[in-house]
PDB file of N, CA and C in Angstrom:
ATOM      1  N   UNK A   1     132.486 109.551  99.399  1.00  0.00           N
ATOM      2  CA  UNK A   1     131.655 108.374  99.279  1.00  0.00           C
ATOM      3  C   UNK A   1     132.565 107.143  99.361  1.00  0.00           C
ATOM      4  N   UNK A   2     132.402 106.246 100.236  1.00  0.00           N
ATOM      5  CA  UNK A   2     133.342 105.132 100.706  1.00  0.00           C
ATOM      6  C   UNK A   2     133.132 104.158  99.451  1.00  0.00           C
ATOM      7  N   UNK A   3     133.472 103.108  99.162  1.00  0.00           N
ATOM      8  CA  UNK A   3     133.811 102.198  98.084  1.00  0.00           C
ATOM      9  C   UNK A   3     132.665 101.415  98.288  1.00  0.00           C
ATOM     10  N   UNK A   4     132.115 100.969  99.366  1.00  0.00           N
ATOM     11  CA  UNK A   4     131.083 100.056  99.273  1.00  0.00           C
ATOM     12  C   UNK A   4     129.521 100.509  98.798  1.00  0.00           C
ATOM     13  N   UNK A   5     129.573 102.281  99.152  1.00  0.00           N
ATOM     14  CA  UNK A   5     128.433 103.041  98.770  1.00  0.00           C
ATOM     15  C   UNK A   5     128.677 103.726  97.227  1.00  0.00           C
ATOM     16  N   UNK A   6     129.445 103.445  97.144  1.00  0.00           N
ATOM     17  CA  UNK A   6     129.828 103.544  95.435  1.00  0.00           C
ATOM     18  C   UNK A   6     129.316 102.551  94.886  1.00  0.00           C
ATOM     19  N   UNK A   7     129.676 101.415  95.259  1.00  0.00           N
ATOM     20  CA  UNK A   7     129.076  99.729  94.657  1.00  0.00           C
ATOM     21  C   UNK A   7     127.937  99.653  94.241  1.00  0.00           C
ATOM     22  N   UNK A   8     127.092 100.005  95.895  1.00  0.00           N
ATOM     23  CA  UNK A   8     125.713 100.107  95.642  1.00  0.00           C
ATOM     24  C   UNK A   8     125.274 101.221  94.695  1.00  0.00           C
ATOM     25  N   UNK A   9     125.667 102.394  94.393  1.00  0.00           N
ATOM     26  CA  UNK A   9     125.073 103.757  93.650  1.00  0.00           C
ATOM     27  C   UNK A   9     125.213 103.025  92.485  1.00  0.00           C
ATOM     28  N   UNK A  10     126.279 102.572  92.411  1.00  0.00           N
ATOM     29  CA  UNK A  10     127.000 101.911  90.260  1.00  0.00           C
ATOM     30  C   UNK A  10     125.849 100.698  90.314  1.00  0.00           C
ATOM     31  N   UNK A  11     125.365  99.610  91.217  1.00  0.00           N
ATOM     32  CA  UNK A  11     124.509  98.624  90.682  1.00  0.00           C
ATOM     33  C   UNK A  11     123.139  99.061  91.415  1.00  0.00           C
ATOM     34  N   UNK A  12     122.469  99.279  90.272  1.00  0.00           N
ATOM     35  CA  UNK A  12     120.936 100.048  90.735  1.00  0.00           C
ATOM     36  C   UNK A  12     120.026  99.064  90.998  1.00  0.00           C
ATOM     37  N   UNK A  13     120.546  98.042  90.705  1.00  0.00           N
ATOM     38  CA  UNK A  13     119.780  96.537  90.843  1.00  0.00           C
ATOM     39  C   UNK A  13     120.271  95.538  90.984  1.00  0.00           C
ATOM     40  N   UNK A  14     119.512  94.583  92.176  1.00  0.00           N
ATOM     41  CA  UNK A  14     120.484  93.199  92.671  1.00  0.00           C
ATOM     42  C   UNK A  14     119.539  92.191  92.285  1.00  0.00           C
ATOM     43  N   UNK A  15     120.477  91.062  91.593  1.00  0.00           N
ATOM     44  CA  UNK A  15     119.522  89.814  91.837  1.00  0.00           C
ATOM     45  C   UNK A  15     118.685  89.388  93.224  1.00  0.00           C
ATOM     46  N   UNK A  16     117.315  89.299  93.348  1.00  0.00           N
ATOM     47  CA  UNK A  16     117.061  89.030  94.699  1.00  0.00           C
ATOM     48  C   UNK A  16     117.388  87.567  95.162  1.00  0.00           C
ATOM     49  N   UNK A  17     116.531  86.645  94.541  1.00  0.00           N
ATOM     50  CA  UNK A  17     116.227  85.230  94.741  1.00  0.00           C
ATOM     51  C   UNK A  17     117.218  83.982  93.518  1.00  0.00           C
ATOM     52  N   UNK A  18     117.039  83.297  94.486  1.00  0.00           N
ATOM     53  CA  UNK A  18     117.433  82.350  93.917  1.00  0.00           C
ATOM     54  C   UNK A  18     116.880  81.225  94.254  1.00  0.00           C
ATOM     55  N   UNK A  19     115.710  80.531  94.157  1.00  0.00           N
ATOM     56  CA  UNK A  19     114.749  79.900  95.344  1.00  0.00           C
ATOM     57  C   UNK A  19     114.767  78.420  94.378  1.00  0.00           C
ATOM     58  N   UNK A  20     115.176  77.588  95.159  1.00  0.00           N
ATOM     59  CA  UNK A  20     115.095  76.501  94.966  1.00  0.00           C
ATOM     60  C   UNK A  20     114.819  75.834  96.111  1.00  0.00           C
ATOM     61  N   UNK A  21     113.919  74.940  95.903  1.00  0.00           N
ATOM     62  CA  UNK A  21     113.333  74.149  97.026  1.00  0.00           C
ATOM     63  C   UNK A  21     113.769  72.839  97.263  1.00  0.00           C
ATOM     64  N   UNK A  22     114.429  72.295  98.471  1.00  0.00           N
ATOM     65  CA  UNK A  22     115.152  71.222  98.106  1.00  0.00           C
ATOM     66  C   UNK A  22     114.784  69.971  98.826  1.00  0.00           C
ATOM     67  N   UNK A  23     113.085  70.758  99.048  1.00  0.00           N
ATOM     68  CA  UNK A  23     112.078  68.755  99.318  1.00  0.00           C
ATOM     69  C   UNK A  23     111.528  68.254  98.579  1.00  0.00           C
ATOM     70  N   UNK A  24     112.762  67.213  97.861  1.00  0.00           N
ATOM     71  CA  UNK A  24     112.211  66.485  97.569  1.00  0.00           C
ATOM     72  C   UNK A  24     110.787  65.668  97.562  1.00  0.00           C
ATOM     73  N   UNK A  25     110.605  65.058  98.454  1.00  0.00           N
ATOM     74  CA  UNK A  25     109.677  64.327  99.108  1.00  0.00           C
ATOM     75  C   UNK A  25     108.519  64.791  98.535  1.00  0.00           C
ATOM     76  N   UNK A  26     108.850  66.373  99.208  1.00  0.00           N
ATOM     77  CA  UNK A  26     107.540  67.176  99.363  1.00  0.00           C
ATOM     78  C   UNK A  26     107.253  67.954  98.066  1.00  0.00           C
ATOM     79  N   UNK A  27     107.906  67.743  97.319  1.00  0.00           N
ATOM     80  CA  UNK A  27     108.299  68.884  96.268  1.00  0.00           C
ATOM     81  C   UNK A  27     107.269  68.867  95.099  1.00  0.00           C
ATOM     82  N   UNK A  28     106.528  70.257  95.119  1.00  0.00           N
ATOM     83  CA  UNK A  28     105.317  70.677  94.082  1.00  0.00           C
ATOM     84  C   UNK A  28     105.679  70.474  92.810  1.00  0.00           C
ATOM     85  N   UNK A  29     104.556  70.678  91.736  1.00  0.00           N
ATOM     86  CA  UNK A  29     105.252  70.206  90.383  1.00  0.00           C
ATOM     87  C   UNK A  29     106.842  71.227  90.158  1.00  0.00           C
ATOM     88  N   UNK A  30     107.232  70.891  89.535  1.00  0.00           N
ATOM     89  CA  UNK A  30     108.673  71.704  88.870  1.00  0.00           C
ATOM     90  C   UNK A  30     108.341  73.259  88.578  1.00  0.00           C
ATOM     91  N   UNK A  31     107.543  73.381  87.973  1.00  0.00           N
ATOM     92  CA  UNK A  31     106.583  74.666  87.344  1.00  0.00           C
ATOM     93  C   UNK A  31     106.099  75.728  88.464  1.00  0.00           C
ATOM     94  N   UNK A  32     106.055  74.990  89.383  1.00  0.00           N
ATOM     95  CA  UNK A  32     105.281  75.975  90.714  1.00  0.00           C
ATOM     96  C   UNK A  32     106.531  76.895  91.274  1.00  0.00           C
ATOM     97  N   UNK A  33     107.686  75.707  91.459  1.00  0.00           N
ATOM     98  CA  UNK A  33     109.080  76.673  91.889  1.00  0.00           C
ATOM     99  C   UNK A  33     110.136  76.711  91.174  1.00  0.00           C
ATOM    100  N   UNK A  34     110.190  77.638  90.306  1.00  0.00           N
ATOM    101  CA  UNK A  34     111.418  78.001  89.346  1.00  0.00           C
ATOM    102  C   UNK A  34     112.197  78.679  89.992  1.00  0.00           C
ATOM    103  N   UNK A  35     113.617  79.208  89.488  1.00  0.00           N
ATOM    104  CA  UNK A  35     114.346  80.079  89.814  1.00  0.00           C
ATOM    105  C   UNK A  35     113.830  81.614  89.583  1.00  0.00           C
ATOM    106  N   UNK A  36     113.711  82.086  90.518  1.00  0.00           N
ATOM    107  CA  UNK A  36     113.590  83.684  90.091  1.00  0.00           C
ATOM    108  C   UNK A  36     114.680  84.732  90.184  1.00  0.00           C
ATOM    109  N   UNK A  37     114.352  85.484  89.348  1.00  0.00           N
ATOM    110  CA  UNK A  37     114.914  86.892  89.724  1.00  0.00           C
ATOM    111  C   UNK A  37     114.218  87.636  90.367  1.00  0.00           C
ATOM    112  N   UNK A  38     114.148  88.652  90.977  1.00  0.00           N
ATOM    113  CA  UNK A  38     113.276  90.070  90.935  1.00  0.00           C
ATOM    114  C   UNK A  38     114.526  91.149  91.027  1.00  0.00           C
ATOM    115  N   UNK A  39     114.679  92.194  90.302  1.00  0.00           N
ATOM    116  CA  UNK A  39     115.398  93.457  90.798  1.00  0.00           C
ATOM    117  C   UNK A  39     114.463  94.545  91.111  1.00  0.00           C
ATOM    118  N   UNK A  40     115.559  95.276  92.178  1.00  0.00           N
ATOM    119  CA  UNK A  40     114.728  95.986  93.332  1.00  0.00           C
ATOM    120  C   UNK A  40     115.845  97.407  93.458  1.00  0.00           C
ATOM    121  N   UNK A  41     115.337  98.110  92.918  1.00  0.00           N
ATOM    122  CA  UNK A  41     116.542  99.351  92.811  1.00  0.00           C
ATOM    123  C   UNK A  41     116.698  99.699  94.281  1.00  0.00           C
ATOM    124  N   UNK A  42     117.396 100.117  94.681  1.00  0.00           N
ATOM    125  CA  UNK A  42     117.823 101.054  96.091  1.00  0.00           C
ATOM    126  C   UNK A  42     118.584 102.154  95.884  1.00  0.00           C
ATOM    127  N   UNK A  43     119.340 102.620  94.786  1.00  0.00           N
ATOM    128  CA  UNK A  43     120.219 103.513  94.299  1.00  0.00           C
ATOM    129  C   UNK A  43     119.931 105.064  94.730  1.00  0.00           C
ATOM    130  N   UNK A  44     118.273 105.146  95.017  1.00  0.00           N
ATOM    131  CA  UNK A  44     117.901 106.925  95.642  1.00  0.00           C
ATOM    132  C   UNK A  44     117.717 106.379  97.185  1.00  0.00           C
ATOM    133  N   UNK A  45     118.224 105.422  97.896  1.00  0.00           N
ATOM    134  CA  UNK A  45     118.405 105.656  99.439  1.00  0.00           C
ATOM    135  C   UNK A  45     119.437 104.939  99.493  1.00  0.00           C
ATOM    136  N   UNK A  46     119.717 105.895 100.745  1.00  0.00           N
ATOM    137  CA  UNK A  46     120.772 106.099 102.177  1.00  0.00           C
ATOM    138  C   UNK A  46     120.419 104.814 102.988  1.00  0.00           C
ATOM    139  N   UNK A  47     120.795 103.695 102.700  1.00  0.00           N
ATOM    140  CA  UNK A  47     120.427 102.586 103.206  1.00  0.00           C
ATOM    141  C   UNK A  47     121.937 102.397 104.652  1.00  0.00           C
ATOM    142  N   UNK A  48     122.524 103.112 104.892  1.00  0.00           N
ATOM    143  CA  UNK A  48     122.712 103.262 106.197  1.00  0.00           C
ATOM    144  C   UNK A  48     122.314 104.091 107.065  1.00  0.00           C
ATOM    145  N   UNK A  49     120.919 105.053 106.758  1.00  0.00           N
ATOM    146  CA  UNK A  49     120.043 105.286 107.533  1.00  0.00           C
ATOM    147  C   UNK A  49     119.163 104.434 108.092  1.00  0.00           C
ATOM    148  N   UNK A  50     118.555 104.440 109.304  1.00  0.00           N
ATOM    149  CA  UNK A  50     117.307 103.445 109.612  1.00  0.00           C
ATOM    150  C   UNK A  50     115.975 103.945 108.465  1.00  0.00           C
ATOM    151  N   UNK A  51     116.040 105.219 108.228  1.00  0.00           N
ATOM    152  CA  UNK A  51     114.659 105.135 107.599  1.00  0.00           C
ATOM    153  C   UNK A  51     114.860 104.396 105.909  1.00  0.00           C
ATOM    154  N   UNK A  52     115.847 104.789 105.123  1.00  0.00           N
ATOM    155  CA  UNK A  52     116.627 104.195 104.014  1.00  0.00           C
ATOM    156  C   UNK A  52     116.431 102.854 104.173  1.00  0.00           C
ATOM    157  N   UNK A  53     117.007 102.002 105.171  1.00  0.00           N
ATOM    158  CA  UNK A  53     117.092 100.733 105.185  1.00  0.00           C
ATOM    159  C   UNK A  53     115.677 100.283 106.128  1.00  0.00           C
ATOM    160  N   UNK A  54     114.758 101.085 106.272  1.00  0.00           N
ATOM    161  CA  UNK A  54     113.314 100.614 106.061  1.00  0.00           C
ATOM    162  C   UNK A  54     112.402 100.268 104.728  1.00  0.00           C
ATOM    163  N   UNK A  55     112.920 101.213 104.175  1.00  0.00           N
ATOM    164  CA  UNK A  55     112.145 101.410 102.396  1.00  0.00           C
ATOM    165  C   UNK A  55     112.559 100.459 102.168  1.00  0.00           C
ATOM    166  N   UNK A  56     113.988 100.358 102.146  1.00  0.00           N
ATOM    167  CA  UNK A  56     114.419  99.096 100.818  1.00  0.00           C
ATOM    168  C   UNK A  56     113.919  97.715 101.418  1.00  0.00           C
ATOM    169  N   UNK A  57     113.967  97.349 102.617  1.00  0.00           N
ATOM    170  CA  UNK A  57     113.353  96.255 103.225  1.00  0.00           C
ATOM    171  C   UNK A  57     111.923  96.138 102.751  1.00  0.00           C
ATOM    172  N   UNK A  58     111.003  97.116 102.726  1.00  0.00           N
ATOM    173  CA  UNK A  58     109.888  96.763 102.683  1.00  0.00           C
ATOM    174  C   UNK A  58     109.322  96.745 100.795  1.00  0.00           C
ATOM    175  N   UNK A  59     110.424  97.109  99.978  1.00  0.00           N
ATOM    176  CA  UNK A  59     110.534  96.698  98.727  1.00  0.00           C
ATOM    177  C   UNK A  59     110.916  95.505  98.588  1.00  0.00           C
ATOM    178  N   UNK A  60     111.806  94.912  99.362  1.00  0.00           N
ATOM    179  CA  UNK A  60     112.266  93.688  99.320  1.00  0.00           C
ATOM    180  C   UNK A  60     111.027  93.001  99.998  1.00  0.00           C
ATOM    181  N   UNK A  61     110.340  92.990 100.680  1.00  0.00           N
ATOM    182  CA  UNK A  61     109.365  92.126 101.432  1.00  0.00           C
ATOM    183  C   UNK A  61     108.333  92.473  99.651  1.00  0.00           C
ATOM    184  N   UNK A  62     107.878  92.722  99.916  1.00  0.00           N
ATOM    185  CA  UNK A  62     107.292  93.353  98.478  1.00  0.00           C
ATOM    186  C   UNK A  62     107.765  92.329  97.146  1.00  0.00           C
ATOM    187  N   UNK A  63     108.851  92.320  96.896  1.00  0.00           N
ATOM    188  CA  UNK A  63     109.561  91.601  95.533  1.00  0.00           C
ATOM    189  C   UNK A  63     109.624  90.219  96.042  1.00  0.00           C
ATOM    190  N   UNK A  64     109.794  90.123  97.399  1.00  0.00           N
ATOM    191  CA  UNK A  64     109.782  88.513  97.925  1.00  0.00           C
ATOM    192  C   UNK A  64     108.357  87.900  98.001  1.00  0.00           C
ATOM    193  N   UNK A  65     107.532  88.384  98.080  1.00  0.00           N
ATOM    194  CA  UNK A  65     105.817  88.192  98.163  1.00  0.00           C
ATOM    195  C   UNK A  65     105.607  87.828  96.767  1.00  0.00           C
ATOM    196  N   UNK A  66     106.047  88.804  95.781  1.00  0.00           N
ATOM    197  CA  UNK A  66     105.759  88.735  94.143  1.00  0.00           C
ATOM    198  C   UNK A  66     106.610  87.429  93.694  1.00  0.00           C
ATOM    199  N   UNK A  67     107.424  87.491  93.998  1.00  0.00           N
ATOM    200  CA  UNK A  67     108.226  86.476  93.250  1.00  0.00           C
ATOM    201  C   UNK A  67     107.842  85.073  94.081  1.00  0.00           C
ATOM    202  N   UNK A  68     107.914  84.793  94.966  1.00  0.00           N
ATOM    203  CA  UNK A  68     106.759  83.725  95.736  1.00  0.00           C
ATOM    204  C   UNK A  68     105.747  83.357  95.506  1.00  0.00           C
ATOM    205  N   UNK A  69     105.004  84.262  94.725  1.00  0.00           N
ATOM    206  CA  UNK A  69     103.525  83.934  95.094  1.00  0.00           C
ATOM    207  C   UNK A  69     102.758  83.622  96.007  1.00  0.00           C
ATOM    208  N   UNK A  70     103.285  84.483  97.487  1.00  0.00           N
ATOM    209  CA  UNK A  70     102.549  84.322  98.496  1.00  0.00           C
ATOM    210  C   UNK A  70     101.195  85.053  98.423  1.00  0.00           C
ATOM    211  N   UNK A  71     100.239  83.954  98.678  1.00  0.00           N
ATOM    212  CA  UNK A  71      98.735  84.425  98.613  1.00  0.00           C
ATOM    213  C   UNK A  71      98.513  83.883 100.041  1.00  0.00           C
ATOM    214  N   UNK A  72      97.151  84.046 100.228  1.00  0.00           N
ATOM    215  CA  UNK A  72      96.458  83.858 101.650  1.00  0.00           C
ATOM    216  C   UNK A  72      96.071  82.192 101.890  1.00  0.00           C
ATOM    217  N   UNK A  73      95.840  81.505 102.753  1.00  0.00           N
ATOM    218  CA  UNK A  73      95.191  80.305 102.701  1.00  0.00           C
ATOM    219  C   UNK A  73      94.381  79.654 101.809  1.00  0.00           C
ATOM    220  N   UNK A  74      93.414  80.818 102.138  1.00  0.00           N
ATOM    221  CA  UNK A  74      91.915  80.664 101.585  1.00  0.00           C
ATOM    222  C   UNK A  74      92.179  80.636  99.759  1.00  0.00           C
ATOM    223  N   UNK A  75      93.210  81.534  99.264  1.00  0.00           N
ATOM    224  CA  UNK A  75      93.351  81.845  97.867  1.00  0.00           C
ATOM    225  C   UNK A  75      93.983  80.102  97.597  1.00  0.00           C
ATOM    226  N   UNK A  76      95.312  79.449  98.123  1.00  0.00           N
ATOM    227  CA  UNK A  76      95.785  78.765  97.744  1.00  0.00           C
ATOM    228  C   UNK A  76      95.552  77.141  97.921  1.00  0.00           C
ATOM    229  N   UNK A  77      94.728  77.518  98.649  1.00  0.00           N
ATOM    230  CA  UNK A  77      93.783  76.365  98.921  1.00  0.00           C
ATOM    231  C   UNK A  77      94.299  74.727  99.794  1.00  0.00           C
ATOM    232  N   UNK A  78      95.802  74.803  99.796  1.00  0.00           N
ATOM    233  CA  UNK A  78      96.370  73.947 100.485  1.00  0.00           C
ATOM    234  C   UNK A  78      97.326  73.978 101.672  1.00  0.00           C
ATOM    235  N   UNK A  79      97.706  73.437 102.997  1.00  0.00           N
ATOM    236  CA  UNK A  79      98.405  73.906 104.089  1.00  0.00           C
ATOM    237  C   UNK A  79      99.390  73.848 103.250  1.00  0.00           C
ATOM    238  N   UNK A  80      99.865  72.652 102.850  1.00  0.00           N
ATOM    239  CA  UNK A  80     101.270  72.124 102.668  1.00  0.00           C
ATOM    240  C   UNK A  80     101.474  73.433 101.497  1.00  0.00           C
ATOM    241  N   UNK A  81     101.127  73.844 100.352  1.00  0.00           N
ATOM    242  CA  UNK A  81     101.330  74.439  99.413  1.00  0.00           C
ATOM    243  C   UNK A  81     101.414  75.983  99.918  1.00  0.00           C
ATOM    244  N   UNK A  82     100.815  76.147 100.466  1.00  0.00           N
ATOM    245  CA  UNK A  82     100.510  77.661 101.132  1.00  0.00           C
ATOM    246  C   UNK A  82     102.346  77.717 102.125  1.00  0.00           C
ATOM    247  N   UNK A  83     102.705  76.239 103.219  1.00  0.00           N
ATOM    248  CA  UNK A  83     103.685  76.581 103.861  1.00  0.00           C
ATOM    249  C   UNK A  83     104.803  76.754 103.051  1.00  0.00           C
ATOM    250  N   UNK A  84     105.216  75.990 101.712  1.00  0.00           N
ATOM    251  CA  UNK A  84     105.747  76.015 100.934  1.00  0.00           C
ATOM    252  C   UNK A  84     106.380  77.330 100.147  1.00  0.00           C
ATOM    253  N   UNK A  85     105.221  78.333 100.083  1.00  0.00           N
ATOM    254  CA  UNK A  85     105.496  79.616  99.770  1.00  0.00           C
ATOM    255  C   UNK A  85     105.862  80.766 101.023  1.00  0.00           C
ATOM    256  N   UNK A  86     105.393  80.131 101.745  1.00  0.00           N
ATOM    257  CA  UNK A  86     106.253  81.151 103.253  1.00  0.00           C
ATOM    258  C   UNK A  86     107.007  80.535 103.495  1.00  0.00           C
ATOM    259  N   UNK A  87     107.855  79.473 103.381  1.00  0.00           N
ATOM    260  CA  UNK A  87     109.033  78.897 103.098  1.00  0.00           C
ATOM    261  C   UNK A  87     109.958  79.693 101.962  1.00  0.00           C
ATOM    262  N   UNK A  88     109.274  79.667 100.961  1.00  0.00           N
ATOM    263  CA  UNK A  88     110.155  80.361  99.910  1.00  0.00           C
ATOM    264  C   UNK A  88     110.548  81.682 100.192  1.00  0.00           C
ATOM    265  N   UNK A  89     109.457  82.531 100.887  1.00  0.00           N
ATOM    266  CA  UNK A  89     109.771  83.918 101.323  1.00  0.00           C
ATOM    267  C   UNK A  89     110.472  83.875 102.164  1.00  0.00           C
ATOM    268  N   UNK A  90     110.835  83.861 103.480  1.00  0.00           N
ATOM    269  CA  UNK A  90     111.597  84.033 104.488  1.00  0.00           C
ATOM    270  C   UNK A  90     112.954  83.528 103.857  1.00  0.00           C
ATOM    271  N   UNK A  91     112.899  82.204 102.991  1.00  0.00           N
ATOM    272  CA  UNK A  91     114.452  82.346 102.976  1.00  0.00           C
ATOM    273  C   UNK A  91     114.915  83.027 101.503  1.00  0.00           C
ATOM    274  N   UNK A  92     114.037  83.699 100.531  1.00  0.00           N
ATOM    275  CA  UNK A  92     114.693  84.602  99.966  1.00  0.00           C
ATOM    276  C   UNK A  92     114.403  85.654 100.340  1.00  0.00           C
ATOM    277  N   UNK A  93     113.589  86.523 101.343  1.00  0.00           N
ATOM    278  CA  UNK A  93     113.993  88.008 102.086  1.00  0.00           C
ATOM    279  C   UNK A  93     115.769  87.315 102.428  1.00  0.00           C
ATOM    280  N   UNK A  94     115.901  86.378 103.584  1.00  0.00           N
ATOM    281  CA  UNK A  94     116.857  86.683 104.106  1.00  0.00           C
ATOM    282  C   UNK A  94     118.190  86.488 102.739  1.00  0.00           C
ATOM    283  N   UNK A  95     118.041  86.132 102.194  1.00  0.00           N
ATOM    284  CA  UNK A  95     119.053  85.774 100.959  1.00  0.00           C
ATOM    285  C   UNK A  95     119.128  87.393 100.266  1.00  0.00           C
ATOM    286  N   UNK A  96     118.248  88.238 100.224  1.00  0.00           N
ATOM    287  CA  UNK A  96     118.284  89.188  99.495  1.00  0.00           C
ATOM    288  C   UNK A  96     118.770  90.160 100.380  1.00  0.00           C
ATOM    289  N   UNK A  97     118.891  89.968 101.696  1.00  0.00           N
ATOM    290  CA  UNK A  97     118.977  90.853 103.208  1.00  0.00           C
ATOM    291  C   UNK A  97     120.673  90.216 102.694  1.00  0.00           C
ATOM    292  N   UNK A  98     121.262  89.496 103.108  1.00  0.00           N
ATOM    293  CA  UNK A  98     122.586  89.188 103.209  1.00  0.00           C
ATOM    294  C   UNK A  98     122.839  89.474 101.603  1.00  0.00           C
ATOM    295  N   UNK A  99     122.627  89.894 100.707  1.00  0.00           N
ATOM    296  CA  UNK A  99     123.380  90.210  99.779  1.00  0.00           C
ATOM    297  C   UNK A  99     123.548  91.487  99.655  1.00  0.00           C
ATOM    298  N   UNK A 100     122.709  92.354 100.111  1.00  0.00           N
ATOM    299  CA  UNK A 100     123.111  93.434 100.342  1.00  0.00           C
ATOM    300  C   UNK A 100     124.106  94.269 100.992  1.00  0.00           C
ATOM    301  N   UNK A 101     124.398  93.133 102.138  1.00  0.00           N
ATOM    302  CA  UNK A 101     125.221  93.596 103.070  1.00  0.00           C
ATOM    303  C   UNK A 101     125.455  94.527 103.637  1.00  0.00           C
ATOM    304  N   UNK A 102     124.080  94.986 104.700  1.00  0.00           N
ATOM    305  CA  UNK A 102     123.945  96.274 105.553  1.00  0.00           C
ATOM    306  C   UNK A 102     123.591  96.215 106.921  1.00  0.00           C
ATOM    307  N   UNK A 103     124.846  96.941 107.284  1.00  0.00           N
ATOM    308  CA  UNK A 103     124.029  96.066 109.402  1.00  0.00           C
ATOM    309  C   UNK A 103     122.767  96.898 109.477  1.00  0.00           C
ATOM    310  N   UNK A 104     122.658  97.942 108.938  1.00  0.00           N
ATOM    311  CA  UNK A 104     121.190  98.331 109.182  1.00  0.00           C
ATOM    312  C   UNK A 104     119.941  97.515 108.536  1.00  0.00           C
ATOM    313  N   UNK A 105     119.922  96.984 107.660  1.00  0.00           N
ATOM    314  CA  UNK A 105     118.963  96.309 106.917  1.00  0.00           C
ATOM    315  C   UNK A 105     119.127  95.135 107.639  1.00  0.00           C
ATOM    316  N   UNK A 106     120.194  94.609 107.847  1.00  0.00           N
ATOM    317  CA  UNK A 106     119.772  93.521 108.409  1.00  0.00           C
ATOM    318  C   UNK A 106     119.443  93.424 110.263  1.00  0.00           C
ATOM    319  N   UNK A 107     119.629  94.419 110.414  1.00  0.00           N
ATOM    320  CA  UNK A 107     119.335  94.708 111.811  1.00  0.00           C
ATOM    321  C   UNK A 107     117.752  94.447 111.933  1.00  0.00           C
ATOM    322  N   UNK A 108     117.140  95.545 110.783  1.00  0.00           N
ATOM    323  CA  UNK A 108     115.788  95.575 110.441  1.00  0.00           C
ATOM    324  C   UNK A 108     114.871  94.332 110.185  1.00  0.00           C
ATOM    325  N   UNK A 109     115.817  93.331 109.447  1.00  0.00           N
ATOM    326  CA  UNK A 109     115.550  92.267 109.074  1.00  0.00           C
ATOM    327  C   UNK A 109     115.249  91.200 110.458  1.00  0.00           C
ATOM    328  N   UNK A 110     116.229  91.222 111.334  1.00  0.00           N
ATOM    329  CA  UNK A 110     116.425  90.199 112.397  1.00  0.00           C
ATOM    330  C   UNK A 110     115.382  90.536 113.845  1.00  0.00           C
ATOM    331  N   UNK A 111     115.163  91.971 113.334  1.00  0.00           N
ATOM    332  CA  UNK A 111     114.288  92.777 114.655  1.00  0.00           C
ATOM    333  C   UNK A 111     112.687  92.149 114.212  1.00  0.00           C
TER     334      UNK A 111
END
């Protein structure tokens, strides 16, 4: 077992997010975007498999939705507020994709 798949087996959980939003301008009350965590185990896959580094991606899409609070239009009732949270997702998937540090996941990620 190489040193970097050791890393991952020893930490069963990664900080995902760290989401701070930095419009001003535009920027919802304080309360709407806090800092989050979410942890997201990967420790029972082979995340340099493609199918491995499918699961954990789609846990991570999963923990990035939750911790966002991405809802639908219709639920959130505003463009600007609604883009705001698919803002927050895409750039903490990809924040949680580069901390992992897997050309397969992030292969998955960029495809």
């Amino acid at each position: 077992m190489n040193k970097r798949r050791t890393f991952q087996s020893f930490i069963t959980a990664f900080a995902v997010f760290v989401i701070g939003m930095p419009l001003a301008a535009n920027a919802a009350a304080p309360s709407q975007f806090e800092d989050v965590s979410v942890k997201v185990s990967y420790s029972d896959l082979n995340i340099d498999s493609i199918e491995g580094a499918r699961v954990l991606y789609s846990r991570l899409q999963r923990a990035t939705r939750q911790a966002c609070n991405v809802q639908s239009l219709k639920v959130v009732g505003s463009v600007r507020a609604h883009a705001k949270t698919l803002q927050c997702y895409e750039e903490a998937l990809k924040s949680a994709v580069q901390r992992v540090d897997s050309d397969t996941l992030t292969s998955i990620h960029n495809s």
